[in-house]
Protein backbone atom coordinates (compact mmCIF):
# COMPACT_ATOMS: atom_id res chain seq x y z
CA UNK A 1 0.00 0.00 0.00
CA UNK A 2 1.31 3.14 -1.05
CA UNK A 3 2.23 5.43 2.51
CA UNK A 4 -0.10 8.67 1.84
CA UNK A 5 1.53 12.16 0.27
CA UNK A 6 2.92 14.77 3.17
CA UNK A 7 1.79 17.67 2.95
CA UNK A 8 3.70 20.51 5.39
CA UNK A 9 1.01 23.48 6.55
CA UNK A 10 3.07 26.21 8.44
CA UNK A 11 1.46 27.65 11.35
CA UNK A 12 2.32 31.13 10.73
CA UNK A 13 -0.44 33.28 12.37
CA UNK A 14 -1.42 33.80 16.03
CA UNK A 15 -3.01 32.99 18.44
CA UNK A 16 -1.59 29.27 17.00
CA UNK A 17 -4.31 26.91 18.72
CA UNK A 18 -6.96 28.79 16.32
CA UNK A 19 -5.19 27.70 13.35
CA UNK A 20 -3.95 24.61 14.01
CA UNK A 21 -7.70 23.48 14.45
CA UNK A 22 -8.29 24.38 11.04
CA UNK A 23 -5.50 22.87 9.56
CA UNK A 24 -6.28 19.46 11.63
CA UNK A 25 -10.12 20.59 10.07
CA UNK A 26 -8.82 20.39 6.55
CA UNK A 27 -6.82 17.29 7.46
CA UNK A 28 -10.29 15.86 8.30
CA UNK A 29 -11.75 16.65 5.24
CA UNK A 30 -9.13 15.82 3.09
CA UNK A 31 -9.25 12.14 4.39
CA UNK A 32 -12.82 12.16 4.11
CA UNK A 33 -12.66 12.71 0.17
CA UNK A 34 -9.37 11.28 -0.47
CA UNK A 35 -8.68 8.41 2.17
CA UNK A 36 -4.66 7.48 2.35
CA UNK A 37 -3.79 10.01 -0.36
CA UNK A 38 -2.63 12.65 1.89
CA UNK A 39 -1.43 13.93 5.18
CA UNK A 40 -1.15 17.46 6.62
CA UNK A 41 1.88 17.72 8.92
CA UNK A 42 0.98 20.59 11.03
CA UNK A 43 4.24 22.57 11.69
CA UNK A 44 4.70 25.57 13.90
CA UNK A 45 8.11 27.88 12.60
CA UNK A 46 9.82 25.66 15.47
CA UNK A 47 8.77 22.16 14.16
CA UNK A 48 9.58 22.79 10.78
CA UNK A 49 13.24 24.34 11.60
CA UNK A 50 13.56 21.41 14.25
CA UNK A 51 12.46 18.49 11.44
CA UNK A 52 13.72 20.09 7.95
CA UNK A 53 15.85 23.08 8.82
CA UNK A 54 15.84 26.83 9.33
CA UNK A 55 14.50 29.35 6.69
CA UNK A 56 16.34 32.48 6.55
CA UNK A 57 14.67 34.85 7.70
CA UNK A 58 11.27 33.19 8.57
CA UNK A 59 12.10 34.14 12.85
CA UNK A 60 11.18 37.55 12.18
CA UNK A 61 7.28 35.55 11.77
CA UNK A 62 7.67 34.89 15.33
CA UNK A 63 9.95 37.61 16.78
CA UNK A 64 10.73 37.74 20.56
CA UNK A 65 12.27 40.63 22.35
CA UNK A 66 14.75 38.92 24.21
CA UNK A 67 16.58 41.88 26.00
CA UNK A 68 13.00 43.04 27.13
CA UNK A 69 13.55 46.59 25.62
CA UNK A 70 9.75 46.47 23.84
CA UNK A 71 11.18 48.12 20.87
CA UNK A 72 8.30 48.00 18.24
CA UNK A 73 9.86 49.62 15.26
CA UNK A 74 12.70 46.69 15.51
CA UNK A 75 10.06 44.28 15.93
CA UNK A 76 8.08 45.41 12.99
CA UNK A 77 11.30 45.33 10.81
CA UNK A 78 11.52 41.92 11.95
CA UNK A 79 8.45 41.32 11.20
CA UNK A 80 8.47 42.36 7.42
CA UNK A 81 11.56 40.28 6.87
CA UNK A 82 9.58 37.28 8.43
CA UNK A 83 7.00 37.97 6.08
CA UNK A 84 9.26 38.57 3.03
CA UNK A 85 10.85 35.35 3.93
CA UNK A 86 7.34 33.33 4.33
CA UNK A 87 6.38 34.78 0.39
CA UNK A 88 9.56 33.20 -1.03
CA UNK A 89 9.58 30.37 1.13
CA UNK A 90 6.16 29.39 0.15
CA UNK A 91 6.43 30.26 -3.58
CA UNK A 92 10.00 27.96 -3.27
CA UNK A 93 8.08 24.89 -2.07
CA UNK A 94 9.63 24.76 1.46
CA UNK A 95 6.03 23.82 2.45
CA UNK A 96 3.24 23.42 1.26
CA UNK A 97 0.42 24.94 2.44
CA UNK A 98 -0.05 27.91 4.90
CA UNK A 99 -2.64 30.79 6.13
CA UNK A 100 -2.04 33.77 6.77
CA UNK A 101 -3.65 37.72 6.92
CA UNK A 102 -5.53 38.84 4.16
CA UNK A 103 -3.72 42.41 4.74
CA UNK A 104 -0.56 40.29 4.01
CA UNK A 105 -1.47 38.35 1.38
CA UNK A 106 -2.67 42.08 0.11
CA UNK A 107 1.32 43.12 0.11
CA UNK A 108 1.77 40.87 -2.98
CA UNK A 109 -2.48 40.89 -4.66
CA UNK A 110 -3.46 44.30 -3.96
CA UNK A 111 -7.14 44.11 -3.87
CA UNK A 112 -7.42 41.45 -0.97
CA UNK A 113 -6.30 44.22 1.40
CA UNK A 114 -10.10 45.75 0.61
CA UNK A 115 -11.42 42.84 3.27
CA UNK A 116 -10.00 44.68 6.13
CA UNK A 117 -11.93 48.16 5.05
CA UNK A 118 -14.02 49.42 8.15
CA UNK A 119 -17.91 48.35 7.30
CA UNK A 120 -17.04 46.93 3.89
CA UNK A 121 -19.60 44.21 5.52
CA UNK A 122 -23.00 44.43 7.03
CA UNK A 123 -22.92 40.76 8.30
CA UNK A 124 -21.48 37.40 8.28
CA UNK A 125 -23.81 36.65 5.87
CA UNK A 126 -22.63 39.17 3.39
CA UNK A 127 -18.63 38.56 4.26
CA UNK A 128 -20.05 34.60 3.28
CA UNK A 129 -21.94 35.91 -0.13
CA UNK A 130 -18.73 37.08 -1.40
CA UNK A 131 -15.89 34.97 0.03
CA UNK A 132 -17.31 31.89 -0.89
CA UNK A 133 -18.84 33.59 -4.38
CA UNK A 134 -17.88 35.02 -7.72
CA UNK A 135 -15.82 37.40 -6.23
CA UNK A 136 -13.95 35.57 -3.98
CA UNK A 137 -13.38 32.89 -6.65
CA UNK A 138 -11.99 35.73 -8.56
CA UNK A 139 -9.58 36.97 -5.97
CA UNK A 140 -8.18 34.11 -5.32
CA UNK A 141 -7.23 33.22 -9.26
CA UNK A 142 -5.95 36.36 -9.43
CA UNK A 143 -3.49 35.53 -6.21
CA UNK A 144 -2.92 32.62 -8.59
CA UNK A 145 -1.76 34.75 -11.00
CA UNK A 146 0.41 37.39 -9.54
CA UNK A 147 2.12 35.67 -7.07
CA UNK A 148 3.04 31.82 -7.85
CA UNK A 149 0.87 31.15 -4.73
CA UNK A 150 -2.56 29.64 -5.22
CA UNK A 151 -5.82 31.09 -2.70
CA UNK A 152 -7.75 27.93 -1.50
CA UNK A 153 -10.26 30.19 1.18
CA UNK A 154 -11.18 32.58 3.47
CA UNK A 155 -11.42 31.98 6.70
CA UNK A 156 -11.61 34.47 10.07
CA UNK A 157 -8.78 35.33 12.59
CA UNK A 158 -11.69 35.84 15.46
CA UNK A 159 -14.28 37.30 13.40
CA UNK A 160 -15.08 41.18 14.27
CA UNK A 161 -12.46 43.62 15.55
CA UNK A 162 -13.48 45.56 18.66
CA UNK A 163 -11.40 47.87 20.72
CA UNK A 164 -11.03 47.40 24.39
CA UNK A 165 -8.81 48.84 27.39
CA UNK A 166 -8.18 48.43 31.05
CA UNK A 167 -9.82 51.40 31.59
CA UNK A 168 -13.74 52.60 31.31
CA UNK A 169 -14.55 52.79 27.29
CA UNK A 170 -18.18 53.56 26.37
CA UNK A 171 -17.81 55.83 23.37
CA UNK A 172 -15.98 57.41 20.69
CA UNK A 173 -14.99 60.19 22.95
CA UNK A 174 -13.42 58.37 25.33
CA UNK A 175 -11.03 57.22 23.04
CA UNK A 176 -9.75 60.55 22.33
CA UNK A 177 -8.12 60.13 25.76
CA UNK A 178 -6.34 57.26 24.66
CA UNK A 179 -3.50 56.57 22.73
CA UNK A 180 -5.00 53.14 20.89
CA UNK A 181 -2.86 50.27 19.05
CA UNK A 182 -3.92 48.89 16.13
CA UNK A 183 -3.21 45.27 15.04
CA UNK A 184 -1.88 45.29 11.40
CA UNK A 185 -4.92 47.31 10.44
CA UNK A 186 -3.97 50.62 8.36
CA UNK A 187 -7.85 51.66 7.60
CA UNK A 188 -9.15 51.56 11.29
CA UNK A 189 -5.55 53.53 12.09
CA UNK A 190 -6.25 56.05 9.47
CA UNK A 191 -10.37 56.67 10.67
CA UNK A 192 -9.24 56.98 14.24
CA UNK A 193 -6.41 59.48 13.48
CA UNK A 194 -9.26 61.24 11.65
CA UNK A 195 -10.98 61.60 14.87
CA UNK A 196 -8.06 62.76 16.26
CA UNK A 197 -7.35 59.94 18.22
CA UNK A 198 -3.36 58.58 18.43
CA UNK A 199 -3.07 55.31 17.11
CA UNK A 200 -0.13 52.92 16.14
CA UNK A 201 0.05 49.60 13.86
CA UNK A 202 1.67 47.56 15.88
CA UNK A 203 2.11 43.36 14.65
CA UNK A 204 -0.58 40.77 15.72
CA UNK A 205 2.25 38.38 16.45
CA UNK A 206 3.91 40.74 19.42
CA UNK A 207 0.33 41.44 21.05
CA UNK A 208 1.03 39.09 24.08
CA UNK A 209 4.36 39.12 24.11
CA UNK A 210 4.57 42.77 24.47
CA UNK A 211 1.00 43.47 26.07
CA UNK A 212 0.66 47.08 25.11
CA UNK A 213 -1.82 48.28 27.93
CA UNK A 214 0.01 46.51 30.80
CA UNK A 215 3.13 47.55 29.26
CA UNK A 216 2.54 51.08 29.19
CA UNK A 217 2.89 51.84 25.37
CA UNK A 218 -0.99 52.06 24.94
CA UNK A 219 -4.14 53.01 26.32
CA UNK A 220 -5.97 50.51 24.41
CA UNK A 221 -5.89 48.24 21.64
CA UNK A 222 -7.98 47.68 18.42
CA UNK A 223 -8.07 43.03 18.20
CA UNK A 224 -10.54 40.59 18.80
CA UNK A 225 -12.35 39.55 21.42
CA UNK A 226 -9.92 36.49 21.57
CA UNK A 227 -6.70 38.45 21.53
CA UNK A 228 -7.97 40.78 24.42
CA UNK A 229 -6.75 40.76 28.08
CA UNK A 230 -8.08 43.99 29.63
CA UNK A 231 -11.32 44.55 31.25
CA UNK A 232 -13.52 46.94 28.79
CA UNK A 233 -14.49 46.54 25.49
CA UNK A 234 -16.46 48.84 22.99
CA UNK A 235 -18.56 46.59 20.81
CA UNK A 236 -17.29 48.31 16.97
CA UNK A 237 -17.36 45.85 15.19
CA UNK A 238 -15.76 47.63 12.30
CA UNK A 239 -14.15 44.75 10.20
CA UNK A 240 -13.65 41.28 10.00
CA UNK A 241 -10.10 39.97 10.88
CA UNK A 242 -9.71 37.03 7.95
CA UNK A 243 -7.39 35.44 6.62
CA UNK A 244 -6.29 33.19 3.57
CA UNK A 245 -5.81 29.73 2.80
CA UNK A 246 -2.87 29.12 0.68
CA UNK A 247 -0.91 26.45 -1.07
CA UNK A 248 2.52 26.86 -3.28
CA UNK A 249 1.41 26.59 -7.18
CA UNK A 250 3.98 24.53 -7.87
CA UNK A 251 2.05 21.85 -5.57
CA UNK A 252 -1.04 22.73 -6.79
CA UNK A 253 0.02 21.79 -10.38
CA UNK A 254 1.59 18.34 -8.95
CA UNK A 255 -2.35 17.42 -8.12
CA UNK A 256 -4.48 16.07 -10.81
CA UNK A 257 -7.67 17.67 -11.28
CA UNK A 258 -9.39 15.48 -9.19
CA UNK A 259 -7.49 15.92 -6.44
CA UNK A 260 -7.45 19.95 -6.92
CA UNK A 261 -11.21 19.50 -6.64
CA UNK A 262 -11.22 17.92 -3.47
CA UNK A 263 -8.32 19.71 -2.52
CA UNK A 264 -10.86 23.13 -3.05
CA UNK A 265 -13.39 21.18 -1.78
CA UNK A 266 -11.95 20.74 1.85
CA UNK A 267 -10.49 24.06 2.20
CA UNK A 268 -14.11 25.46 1.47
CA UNK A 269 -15.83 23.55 3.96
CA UNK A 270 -13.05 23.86 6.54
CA UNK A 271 -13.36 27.70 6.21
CA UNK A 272 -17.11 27.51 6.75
CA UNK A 273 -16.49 25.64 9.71
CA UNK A 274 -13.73 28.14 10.90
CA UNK A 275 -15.84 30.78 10.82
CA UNK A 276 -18.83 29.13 12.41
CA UNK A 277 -16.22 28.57 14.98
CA UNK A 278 -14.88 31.88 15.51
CA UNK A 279 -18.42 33.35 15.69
CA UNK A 280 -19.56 30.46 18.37
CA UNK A 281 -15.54 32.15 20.23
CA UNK A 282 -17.37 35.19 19.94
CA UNK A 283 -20.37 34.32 21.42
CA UNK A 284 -18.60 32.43 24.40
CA UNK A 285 -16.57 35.45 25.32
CA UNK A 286 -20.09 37.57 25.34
CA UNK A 287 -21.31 35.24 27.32
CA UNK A 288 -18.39 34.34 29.74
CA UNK A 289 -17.24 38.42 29.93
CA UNK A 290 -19.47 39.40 33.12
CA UNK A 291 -18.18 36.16 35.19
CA UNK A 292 -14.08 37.20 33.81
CA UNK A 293 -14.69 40.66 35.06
CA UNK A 294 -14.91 42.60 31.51
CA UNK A 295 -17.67 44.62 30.20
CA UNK A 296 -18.91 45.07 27.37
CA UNK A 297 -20.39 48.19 25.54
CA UNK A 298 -22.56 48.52 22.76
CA UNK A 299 -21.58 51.77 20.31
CA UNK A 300 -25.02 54.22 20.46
CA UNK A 301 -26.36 55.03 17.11
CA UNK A 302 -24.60 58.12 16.55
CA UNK A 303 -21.17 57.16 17.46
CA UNK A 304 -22.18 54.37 14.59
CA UNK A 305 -22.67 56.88 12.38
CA UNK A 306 -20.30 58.95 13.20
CA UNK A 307 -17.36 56.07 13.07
CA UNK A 308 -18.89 54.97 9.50
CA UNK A 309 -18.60 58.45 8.34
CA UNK A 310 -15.21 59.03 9.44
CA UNK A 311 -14.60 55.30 7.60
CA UNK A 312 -14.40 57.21 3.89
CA UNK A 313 -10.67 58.54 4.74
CA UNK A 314 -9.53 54.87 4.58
CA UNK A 315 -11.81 54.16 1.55
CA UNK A 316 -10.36 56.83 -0.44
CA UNK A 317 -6.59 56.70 1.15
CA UNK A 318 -7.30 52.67 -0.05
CA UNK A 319 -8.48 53.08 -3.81
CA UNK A 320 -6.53 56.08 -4.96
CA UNK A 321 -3.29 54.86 -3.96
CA UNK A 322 -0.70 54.89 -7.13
CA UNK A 323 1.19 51.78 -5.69
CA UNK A 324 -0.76 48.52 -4.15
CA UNK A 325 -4.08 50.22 -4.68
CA UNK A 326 -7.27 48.41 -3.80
CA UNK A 327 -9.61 48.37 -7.01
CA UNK A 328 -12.63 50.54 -6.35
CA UNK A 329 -14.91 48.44 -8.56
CA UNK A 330 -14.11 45.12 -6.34
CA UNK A 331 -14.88 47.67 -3.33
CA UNK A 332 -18.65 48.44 -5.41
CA UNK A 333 -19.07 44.92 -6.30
CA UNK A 334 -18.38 43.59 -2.24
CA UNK A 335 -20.75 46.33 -1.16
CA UNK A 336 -23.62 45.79 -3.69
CA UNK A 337 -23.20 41.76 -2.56
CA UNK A 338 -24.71 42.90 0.62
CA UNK A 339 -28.19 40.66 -0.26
């Protein structure tokens, strides 16, 4: 009997549990339609560089500040060499498959950094209508195309983005107390700053190691509810944190088409379960917050409209840029997918 087909998925994202359930999902699923073909080895940056060898680079994924000096700026340039280092390790075939932020994947297919626009989405239902429709479909050929890496699906890094603090947050205007820190999220950075609140981007991946509120460095953070540790939250919920699904092409075109099918196939379904997942996260947290001593706060009306309105900066900043420019007819098209 021929031993099934290995296929490496890097764990490149945090918080790691979350995606190693999907990959061990898709592992599922894979089995399911194609028993004793194939085999996901799930590998954090450690396993792989323990079982096949260091990539150069690829640390900066996972950068820790050793000397305890909670220097962002080298962090972030750490960061961006990780991440130049994951592109060409992927595209290279030093694994196979991966996920990782759609504002990432948007540094090498411009229009997939749209999904992170503030209220580009009314619902999950609407994020579902297009990610798993035409235009997703679309996106991800065109990833295909541009970058030698091939878009399998969309799935959620813990669904909405809220911001929260240790201290008392029940409106817009009490943010303009705060200095607030962003997780790789340039739109939400550029709407606050136009409400004259300070905010930094800071990297998902140094969130916990660095905690910014108990550090010091910020007032309050924009994340998701599963990324949080302080005791307030105001309920935004101004964009979905999602990521991508990815395999190296030269893989892909290894795979006959039946296997590409199923290969689709189980990425689809494992992202629909993902984000089933991440809502049912969401929920829990909701549900749990009053007994873990956080509260939560709805936005009024008005500071809704007021946040949506102050939105268009990152719309415009987004679509007129001259270099990695989101498309503003894939913006239309997302927002006329609402039903």
């Amino acid at each position: 009997m021929t031993a099934p087909k290995k296929i490496r998925w890097l764990i490149a994202h945090q918080p790691q549990h979350l995606f190693v359930r999907t990959a061990r999902a898709f592992n599922e699923e894979l089995e399911r339609l194609m028993p004793g073909q194939f085999e996901v080895e799930i590998l954090t940056y450690q396993d792989y560089k323990d079982r096949y060898g260091d990539i150069e680079g690829l640390a900066g994924l996972d950068a820790v500040d050793e000397a305890g000096d909670h220097n962002w700026e080298k962090y972030g340039t750490l960061m961006t060499q990780g991440m130049n280092a994951f592109w060409r390790a992927i595209q290279d075939g030093a694994f196979e498959m991966s996920q990782i932020q759609v504002n990432r994947v948007g540094e090498i297919s411009n229009d997939f950094a749209a999904l992170d626009l503030p209220f580009l989405f009314d619902d999950h239902d609407h994020v579902s209508r297009v990610v798993d429709g035409e235009i997703g479909r679309e996106m991800l050929a065109k990833l295909s195309q541009e970058s030698g890496v091939r878009g399998l699906a969309f799935t959620y890094s813990g669904g909405y983005r809220v911001i929260g603090s240790n201290e008392p947050i029940t409106s817009l205007d009490d943010l303009q107390a705060f200095k607030v820190v962003v997780e790789n999220d340039i739109s939400i950075q550029q709407t606050l700053n136009s409400l004259n609140v300070p905010s930094v981007v800071m990297p998902s991946s140094l969130w916990k190691k660095f905690d910014p509120i108990n550090s010091g460095k910020a007032d309050a953070m924009e994340t998701t509810y599963l990324r949080f540790y302080g005791k307030h939250v105001l309920k935004t919920n101004h964009s979905v944190f999602m990521t991508t699904v990815l395999a190296n092409n030269h893989f892909w075109h290894s795979l006959d088409e039946d296997q590409q099918q199923a290969f689709l196939s189980a990425a689809q379904s494992t992202a629909a379960i993902e984000r089933r997942w991440s809502l049912e996260d969401a929920e829990k947290f909701e549900r749990d917050a009053k007994a873990n001593g956080v509260t939560i706060h709805d936005m009024t009306e008005s500071d809704k409209q007021k946040l949506r309105k102050h939105a268009r900066i990152s719309y415009v900043a987004a679509t007129t840029k001259t270099k990695n420019g989101v498309s503003p007819e894939l913006v239309s098209r997302i927002r006329r997918t609402v039903h």
